[in-house]
C-alpha atoms as a PDB file:
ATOM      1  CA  UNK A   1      48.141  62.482 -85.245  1.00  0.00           C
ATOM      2  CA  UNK A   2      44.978  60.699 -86.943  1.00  0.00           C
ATOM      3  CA  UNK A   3      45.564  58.203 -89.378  1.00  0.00           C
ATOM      4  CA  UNK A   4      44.464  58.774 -92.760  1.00  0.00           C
ATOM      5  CA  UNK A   5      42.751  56.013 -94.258  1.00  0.00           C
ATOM      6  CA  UNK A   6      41.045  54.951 -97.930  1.00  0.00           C
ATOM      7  CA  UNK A   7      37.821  53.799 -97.893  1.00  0.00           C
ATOM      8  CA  UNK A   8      36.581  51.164-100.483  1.00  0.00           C
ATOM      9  CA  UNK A   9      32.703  50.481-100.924  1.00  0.00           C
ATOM     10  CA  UNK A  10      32.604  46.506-101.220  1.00  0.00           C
ATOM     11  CA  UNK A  11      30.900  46.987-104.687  1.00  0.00           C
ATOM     12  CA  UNK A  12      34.006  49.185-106.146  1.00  0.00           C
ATOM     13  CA  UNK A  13      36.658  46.333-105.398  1.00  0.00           C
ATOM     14  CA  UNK A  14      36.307  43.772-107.915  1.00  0.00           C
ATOM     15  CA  UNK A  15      36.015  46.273-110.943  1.00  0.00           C
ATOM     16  CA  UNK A  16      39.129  48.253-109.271  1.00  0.00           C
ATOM     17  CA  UNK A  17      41.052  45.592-109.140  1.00  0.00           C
ATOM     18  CA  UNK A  18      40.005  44.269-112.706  1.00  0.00           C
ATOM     19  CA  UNK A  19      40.715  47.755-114.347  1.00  0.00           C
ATOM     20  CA  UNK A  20      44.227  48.179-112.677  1.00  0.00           C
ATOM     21  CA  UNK A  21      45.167  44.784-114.085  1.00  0.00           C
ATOM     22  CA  UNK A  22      43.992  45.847-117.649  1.00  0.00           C
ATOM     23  CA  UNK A  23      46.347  49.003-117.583  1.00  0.00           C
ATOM     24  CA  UNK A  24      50.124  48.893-119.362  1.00  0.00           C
ATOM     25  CA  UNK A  25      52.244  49.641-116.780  1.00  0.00           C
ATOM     26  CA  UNK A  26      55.832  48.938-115.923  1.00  0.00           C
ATOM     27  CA  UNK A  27      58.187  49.343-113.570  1.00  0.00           C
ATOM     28  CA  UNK A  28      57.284  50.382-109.945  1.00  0.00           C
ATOM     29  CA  UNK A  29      54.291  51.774-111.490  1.00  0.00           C
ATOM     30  CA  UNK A  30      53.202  47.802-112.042  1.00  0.00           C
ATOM     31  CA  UNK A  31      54.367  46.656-109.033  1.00  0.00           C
ATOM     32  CA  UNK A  32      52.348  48.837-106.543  1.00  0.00           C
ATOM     33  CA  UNK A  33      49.782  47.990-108.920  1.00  0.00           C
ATOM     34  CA  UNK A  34      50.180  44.452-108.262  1.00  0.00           C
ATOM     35  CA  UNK A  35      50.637  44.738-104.409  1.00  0.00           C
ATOM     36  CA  UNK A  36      47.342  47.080-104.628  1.00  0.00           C
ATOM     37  CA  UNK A  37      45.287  43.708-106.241  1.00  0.00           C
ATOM     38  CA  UNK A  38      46.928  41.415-104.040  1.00  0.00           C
ATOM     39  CA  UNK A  39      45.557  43.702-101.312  1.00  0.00           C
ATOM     40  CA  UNK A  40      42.223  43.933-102.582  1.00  0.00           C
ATOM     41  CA  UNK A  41      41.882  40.368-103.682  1.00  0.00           C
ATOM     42  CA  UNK A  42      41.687  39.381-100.075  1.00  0.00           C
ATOM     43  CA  UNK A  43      38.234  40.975 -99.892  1.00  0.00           C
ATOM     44  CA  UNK A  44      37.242  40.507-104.006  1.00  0.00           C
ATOM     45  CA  UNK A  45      37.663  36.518-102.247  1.00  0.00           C
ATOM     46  CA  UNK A  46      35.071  37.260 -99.136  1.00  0.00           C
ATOM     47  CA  UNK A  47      32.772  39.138-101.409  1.00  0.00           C
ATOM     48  CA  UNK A  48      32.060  35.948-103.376  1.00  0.00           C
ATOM     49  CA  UNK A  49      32.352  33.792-100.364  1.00  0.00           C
ATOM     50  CA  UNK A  50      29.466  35.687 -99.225  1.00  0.00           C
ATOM     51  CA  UNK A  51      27.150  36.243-102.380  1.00  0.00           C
ATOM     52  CA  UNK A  52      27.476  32.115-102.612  1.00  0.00           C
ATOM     53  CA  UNK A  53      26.380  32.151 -99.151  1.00  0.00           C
ATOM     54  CA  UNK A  54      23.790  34.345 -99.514  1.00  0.00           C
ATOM     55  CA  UNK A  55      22.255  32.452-102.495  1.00  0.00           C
ATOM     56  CA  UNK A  56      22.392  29.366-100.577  1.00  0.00           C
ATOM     57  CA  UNK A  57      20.193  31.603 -98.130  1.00  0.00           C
ATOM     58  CA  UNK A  58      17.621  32.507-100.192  1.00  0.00           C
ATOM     59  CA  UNK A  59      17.871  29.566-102.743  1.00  0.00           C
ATOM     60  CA  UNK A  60      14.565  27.709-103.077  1.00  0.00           C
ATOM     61  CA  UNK A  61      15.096  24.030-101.763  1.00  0.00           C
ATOM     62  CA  UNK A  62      13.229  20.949-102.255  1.00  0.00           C
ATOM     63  CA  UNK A  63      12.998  17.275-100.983  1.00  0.00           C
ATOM     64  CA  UNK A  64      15.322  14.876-102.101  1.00  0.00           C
ATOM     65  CA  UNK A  65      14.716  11.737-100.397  1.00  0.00           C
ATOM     66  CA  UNK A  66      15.011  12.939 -96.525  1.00  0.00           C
ATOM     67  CA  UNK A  67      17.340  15.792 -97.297  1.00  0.00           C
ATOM     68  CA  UNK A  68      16.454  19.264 -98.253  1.00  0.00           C
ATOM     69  CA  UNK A  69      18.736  20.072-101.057  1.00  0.00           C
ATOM     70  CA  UNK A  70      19.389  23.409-102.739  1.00  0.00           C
ATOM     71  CA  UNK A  71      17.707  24.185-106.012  1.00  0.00           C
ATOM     72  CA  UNK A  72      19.581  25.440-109.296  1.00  0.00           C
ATOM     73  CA  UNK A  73      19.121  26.393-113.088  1.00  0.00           C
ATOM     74  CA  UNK A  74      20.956  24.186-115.752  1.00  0.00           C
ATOM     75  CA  UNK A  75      22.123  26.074-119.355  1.00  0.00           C
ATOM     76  CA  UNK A  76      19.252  25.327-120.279  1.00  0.00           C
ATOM     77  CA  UNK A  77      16.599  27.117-117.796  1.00  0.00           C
ATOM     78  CA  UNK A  78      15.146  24.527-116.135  1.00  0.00           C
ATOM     79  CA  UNK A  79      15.492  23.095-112.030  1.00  0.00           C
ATOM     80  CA  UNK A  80      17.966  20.800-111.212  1.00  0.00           C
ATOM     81  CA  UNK A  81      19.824  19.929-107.714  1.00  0.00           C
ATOM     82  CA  UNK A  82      22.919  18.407-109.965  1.00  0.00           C
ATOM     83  CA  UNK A  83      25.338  21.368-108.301  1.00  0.00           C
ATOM     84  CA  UNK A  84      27.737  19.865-111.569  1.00  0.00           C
ATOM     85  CA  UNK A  85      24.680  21.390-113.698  1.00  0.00           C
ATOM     86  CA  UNK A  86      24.052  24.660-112.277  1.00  0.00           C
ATOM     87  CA  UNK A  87      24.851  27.676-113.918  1.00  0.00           C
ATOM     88  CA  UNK A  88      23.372  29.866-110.992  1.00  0.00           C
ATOM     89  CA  UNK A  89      21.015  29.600-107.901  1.00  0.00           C
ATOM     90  CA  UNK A  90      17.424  29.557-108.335  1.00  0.00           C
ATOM     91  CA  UNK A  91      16.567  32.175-106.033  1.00  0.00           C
ATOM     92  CA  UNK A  92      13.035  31.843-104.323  1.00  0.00           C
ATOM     93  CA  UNK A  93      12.846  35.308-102.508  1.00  0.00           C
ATOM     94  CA  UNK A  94      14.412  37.574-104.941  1.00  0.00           C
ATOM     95  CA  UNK A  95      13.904  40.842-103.330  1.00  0.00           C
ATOM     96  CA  UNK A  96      15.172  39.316-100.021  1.00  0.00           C
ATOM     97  CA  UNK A  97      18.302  38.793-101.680  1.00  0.00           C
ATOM     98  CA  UNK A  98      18.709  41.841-103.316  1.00  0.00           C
ATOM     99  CA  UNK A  99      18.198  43.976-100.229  1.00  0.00           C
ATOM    100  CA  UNK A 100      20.258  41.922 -97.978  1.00  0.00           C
ATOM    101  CA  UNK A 101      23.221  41.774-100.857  1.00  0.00           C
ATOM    102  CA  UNK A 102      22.927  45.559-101.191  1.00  0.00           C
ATOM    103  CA  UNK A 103      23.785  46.161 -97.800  1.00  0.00           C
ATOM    104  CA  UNK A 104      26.511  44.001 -98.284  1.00  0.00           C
ATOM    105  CA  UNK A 105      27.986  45.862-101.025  1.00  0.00           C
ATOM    106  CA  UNK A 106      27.881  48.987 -99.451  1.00  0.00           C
ATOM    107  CA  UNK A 107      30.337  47.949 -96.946  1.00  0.00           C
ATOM    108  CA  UNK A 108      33.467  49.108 -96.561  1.00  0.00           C
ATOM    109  CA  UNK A 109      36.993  47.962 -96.952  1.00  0.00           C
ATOM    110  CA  UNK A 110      39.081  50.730 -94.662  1.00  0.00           C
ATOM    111  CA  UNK A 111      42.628  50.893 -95.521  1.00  0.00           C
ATOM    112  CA  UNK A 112      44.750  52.748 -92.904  1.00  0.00           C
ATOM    113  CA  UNK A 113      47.331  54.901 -95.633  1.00  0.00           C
ATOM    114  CA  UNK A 114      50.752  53.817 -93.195  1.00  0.00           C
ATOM    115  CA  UNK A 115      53.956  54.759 -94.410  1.00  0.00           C
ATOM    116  CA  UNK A 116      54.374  51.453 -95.391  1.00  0.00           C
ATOM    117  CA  UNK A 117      51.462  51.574 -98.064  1.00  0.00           C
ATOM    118  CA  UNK A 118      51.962  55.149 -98.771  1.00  0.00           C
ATOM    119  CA  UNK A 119      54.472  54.821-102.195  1.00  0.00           C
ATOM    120  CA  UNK A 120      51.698  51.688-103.175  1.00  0.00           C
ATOM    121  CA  UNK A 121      48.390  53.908-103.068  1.00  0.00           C
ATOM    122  CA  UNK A 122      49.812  57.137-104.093  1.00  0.00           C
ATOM    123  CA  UNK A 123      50.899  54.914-106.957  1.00  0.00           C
ATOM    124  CA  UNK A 124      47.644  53.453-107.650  1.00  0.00           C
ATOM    125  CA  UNK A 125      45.964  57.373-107.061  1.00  0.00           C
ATOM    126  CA  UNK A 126      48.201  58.606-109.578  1.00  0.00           C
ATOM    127  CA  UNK A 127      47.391  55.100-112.289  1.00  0.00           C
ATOM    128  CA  UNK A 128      43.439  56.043-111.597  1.00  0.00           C
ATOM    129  CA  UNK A 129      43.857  60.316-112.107  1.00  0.00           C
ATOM    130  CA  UNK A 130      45.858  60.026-114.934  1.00  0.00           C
ATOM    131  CA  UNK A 131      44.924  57.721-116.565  1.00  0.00           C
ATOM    132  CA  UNK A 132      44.037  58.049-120.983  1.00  0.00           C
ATOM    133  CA  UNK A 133      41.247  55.209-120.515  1.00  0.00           C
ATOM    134  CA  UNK A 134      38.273  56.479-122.360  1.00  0.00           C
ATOM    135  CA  UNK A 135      35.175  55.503-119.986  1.00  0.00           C
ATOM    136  CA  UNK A 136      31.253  55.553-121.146  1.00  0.00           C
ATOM    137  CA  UNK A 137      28.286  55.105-119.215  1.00  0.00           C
ATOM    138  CA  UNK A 138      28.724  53.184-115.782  1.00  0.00           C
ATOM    139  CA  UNK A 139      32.319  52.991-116.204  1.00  0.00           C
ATOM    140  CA  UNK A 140      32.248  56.904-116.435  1.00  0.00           C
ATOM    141  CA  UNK A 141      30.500  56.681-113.359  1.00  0.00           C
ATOM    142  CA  UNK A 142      32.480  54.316-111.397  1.00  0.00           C
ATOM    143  CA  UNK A 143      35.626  55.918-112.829  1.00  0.00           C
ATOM    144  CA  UNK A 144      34.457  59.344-111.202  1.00  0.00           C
ATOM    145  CA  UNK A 145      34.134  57.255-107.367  1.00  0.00           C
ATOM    146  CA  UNK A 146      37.691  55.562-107.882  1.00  0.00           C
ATOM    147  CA  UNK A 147      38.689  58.935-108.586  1.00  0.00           C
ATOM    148  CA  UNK A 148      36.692  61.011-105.872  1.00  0.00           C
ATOM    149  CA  UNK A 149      37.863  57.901-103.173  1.00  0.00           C
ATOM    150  CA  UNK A 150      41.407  58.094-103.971  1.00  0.00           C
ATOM    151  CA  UNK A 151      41.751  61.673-103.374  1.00  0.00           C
ATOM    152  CA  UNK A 152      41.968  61.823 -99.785  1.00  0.00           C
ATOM    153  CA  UNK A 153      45.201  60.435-100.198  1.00  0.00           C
END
């Protein structure tokens, strides 16, 4: 027999895991929630490991003595190399970024559904399906993919 398994698009994960840890929960309820995060915090982690990296990619760099050195943008808009200053990368090829970060997101996180995780995720399916939340616009939208991944369960 085939295992099932849930399959998570990189760019659901961090909004996943930051709605489940919004919700009121208690009991077991809240704990498979919280072994559910823990499980997609692992990969919420390499998701930002690799956007950073990725910026550093396609960050524009300039001269600093002999060194190349990455260039940023300070709260106030302007170029500066002071990493302590940055608020984000100053990205010099934009669209390069965008397409190669968009692949990245559509990735997938494939979790096999064992009988070990089986009382966590039906948990978590049953937290997203029933849930009261009241969603709007791209939440609506993302609420309908948790809801349409989750299913297969």
């Amino acid at each position: 027999m085939e295992t099932k398994t849930l399959t998570l698009p990189n760019y659901t994960i961090v909004p996943l895991a930051g709605w489940l840890a919004n919700q009121n929960l208690t009991g077991l309820t809240s704990r498979c929630r919280t072994r559910f995060i823990r499980i997609l915090s692992e990969r919420a982690q390499e998701i930002e490991k690799t956007r950073i990296e990725l910026c550093e990619k396609h960050s524009a760099k300039t001269k600093k003595g002999e060194k190349e050195v990455l260039v940023y943008i300070d709260k106030d808009g302007k170029d500066t190399t002071e990493f302590e200053k940055m608020i984000s990368y100053k990205i010099a090829d934009r669209k390069a970024f965008d397409e190669e970060y968009s692949i990245y997101m559509k990735e997938t996180l494939v979790l096999d559904i064992t009988k070990e995780r089986m009382e966590t995720l039906m948990n978590v399916k049953n937290i997203i399906l029933n849930t009261e939340a009241m969603f709007e616009k791209e939440g609506a939208v993302m609420y309908e993919e948790w809801c349409s991944l989750f299913e297969v369960i």
